[in-house]
Structure formats: structure tokens, C-alpha cells
N, C-alpha and C. Protein backbone atom coordinates (compact mmCIF):
# COMPACT_ATOMS: atom_id res chain seq x y z
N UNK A 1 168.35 85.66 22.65
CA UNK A 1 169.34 86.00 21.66
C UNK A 1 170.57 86.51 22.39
N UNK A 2 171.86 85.78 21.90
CA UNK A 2 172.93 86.19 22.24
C UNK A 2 173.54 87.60 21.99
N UNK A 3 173.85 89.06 22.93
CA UNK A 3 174.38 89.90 21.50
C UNK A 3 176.19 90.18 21.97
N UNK A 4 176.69 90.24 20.89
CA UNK A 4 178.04 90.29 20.75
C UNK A 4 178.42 91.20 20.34
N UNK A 5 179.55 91.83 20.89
CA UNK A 5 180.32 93.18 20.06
C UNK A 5 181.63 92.88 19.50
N UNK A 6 182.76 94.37 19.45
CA UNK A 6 183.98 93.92 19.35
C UNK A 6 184.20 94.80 20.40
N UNK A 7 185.60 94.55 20.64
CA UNK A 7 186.53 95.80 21.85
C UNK A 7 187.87 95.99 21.25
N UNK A 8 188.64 97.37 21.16
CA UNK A 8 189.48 97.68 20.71
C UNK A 8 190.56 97.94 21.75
N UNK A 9 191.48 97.47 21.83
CA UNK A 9 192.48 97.94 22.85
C UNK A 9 193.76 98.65 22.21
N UNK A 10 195.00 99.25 22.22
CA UNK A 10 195.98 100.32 21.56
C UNK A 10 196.08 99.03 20.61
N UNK A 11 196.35 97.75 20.65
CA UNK A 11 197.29 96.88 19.22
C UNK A 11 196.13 95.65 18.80
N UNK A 12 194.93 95.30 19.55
CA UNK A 12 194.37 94.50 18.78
C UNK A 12 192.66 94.25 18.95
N UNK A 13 191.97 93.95 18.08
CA UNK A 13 190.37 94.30 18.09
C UNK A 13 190.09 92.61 18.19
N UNK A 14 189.21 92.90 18.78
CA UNK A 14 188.59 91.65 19.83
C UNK A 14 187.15 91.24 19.27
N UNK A 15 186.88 90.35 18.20
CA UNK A 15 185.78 90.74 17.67
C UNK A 15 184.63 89.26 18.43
N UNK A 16 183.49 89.23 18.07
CA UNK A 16 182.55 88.49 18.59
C UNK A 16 182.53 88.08 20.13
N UNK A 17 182.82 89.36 21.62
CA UNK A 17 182.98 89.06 22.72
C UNK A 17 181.42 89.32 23.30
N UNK A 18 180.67 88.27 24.00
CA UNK A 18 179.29 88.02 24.45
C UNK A 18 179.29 89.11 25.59
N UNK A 19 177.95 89.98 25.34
CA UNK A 19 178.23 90.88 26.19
C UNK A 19 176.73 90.56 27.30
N UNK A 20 175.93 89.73 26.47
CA UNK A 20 174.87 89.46 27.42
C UNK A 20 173.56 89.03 26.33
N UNK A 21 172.55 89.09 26.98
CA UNK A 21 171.71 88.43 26.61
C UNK A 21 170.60 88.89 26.23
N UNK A 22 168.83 88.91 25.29
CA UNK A 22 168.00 89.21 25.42
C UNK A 22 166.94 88.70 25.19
N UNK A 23 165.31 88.79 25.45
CA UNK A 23 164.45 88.49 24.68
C UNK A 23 163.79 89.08 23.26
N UNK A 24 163.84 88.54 22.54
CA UNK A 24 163.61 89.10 20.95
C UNK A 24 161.77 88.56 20.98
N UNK A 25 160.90 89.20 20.76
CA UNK A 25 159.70 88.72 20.19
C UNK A 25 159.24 89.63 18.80
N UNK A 26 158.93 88.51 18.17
CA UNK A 26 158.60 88.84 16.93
C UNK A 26 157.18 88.81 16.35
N UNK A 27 156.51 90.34 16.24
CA UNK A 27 155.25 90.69 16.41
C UNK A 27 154.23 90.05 14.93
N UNK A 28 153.28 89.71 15.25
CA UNK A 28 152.35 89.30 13.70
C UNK A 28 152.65 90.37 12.54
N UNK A 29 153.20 91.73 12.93
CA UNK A 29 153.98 92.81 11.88
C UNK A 29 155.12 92.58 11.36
N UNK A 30 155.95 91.27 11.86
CA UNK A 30 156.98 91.53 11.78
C UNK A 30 158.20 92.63 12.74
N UNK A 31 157.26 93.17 13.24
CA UNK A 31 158.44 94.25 14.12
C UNK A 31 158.86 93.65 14.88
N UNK A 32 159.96 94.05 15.64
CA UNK A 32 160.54 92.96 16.86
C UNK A 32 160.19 94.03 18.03
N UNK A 33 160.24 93.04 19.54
CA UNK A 33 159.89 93.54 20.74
C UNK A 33 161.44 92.85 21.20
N UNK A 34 162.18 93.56 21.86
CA UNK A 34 163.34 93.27 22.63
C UNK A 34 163.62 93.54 23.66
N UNK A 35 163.84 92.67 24.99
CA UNK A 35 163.62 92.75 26.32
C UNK A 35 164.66 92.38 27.05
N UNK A 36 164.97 93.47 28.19
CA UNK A 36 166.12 92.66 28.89
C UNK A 36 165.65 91.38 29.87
N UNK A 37 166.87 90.33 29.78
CA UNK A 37 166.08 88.94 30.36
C UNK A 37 165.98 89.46 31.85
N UNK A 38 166.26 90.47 32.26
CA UNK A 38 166.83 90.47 33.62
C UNK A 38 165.31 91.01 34.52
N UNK A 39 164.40 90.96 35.55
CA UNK A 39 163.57 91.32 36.24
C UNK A 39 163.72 92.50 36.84
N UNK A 40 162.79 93.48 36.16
CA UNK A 40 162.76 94.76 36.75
C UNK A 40 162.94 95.34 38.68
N UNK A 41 162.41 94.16 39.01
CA UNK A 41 162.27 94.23 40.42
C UNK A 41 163.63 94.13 40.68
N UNK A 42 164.09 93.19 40.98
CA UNK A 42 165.21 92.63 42.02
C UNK A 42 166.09 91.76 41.23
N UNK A 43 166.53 92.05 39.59
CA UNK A 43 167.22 91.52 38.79
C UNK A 43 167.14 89.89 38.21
N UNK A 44 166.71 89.50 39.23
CA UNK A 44 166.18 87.64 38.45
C UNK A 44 166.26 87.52 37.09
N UNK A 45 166.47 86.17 36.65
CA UNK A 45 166.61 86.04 35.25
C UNK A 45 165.24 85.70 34.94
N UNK A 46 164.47 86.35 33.59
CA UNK A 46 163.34 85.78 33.71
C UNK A 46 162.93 85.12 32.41
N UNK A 47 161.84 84.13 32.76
CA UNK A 47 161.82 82.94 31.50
C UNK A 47 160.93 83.32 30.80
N UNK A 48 160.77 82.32 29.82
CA UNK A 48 159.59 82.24 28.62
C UNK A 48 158.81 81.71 28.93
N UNK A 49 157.34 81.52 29.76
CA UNK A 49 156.79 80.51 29.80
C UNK A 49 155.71 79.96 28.73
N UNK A 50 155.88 79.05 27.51
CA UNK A 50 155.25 78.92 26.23
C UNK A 50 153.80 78.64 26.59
N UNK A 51 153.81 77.53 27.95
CA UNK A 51 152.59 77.69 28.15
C UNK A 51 151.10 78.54 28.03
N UNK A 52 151.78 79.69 28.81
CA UNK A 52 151.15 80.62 28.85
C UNK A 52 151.42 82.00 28.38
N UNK A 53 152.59 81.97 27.45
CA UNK A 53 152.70 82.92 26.61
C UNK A 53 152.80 84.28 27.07
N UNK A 54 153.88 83.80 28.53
CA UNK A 54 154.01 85.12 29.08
C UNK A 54 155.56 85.00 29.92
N UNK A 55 155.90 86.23 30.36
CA UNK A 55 157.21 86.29 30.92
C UNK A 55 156.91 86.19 32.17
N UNK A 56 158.07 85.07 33.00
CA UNK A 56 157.84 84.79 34.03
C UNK A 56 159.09 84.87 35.02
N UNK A 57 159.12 85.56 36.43
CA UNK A 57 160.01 85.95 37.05
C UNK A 57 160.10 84.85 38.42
N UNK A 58 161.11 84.08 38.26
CA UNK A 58 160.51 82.36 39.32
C UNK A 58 160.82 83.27 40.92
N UNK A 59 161.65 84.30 40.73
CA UNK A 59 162.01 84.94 41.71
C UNK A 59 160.99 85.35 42.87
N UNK A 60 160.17 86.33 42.35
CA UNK A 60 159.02 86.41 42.98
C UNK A 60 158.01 86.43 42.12
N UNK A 61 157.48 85.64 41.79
CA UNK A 61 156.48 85.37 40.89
C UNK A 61 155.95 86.22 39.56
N UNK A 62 156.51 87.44 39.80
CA UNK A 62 156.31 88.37 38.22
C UNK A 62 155.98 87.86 37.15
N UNK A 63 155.00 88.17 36.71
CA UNK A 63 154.73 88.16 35.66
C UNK A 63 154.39 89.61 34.76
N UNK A 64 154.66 89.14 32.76
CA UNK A 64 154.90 89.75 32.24
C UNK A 64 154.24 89.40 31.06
N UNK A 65 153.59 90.16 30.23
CA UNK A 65 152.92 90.62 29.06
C UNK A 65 153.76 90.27 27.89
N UNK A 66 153.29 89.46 26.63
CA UNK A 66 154.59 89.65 25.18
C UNK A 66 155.00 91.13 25.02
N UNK A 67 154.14 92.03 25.56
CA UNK A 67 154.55 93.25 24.95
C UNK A 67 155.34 93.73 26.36
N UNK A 68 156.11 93.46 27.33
CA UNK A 68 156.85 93.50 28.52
C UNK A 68 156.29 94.45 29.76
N UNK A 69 155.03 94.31 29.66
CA UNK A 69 153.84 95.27 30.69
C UNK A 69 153.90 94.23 31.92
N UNK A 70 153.71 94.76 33.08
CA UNK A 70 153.90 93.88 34.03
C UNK A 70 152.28 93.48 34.31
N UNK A 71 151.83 92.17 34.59
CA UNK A 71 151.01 92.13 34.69
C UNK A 71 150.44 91.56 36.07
N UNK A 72 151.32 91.28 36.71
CA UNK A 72 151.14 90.94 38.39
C UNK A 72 152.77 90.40 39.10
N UNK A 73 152.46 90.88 40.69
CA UNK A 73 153.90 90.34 41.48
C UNK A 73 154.21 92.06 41.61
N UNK A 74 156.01 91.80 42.36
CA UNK A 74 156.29 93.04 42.65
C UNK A 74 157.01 94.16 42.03
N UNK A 75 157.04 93.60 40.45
CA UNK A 75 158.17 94.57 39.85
C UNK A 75 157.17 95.54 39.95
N UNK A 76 157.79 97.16 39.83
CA UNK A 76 157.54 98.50 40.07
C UNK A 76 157.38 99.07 38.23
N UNK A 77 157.72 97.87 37.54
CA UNK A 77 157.88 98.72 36.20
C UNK A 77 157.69 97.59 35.11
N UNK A 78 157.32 97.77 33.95
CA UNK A 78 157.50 96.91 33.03
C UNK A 78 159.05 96.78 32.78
N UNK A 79 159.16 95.47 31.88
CA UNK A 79 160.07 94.65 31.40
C UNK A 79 161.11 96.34 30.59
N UNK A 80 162.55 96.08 30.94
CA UNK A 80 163.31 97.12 29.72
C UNK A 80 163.32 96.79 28.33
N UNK A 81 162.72 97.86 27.73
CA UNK A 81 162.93 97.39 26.35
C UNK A 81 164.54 98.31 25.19
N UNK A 82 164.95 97.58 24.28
CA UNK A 82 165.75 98.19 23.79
C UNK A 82 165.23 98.75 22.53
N UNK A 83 165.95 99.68 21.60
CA UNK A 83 166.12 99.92 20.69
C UNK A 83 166.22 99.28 19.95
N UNK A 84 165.66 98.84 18.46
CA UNK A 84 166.18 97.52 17.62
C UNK A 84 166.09 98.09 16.07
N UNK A 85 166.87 97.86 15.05
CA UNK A 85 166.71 97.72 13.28
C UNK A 85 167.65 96.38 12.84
N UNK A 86 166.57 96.57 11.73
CA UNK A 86 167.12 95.13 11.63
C UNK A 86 167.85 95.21 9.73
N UNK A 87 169.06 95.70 9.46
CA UNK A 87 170.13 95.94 8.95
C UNK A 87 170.47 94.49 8.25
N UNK A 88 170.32 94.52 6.77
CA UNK A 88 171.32 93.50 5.99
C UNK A 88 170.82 92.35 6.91
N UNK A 89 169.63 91.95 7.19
CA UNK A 89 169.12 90.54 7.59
C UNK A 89 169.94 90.40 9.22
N UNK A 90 170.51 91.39 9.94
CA UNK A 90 171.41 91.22 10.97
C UNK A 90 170.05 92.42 12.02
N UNK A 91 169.78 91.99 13.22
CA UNK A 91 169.10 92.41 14.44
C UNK A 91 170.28 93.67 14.96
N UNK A 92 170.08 94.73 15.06
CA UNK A 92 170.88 95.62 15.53
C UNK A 92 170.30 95.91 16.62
N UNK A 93 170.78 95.57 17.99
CA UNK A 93 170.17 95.92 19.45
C UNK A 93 171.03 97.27 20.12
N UNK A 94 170.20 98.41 20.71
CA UNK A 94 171.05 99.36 21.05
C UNK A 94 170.97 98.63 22.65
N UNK A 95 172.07 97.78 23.33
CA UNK A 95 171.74 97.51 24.18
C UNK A 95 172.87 98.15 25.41
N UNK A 96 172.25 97.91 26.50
CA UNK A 96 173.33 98.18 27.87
C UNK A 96 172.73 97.51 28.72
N UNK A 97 173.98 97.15 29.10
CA UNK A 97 173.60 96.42 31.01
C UNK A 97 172.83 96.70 31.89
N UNK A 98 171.10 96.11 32.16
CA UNK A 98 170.30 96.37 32.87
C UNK A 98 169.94 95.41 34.09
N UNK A 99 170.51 96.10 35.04
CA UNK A 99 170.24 95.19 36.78
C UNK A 99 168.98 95.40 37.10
């Protein structure tokens, strides 16, 4: 999922500017799980693999849990997760830039 803000400068507001990216999983509850795409270890972008229904870091092989638990390789930490409500049918992510 793409997320987008606005930015205000002194004369004009800047609306729908891409500030980055995330994983959204959406639990048999309905609750959402939201993850930064980025690899805890050493920043890599990391994928979906449907196959196996797990997060995968091509970097150094990391792997990752739907629920963003690390489950082997060298990250030191599970997957970042954000803050999420989900407002008027709209995903509200409390997000920030995670290296």
C-alpha cells in the first residue's frame, strides 16, 4: 500500500505527495497488520512470498511470519509495525521512515 500525505509551505498545500510504502495484512478478524517493507537487518526491500505465505528478505535470506516475527536469517528484530484505524472506509497509518 501506497501512503500519501499533504505538505504545507507559507502560500501553497501540496496534497497527495507519496511518502513511501507498506505491507497491509488483513487478519481472519478483520484487523489489519501493517509492516514496514523495509528489512529490519540491513534495510532490504522485502517481498511477499504467496507461496509460502511469508515475508521474505532476498537480501540475506530473512524470513518473516504474517504476523512480522522473524522467523530465521539475520535480522536482530521482528518486522516494524505501525499504528493503524481504519476511518470513513480510509486505512489511517501512523507511519515514519524506517531504515
Amino acid at each position: 500500500m501506497t501512503i500519501t500525505s499533504s505538505k504545507m509551505d507559507a502560500w501553497n498545500i501540496f496534497e497527495g505527495l507519496v511518502m513511501g510504502s507498506v505491507w497491509v495484512v488483513r487478519r481472519e478478524d478483520n484487523s489489519l497488520n501493517v509492516f514496514s517493507t523495509n528489512c529490519p537487518h540491513l534495510g532490504c526491500g522485502i517481498n511477499w512470498g504467496e507461496d509460502v505465505k511469508q515475508f521474505l528478505c532476498p537480501c540475506h535470506e530473512g524470513v518473516f511470519d504474517i504476523d512480522g516475527k522473524t522467523i530465521s536469517g539475520p535480522s536482530p528484530r521482528d518486522m516494524y509495525s505501525y499504528e493503524t484505524k481504519i476511518e470513513n472506509n480510509t486505512v489511517l497509518v501512523s507511519y515514519k521512515k524506517v531504515i
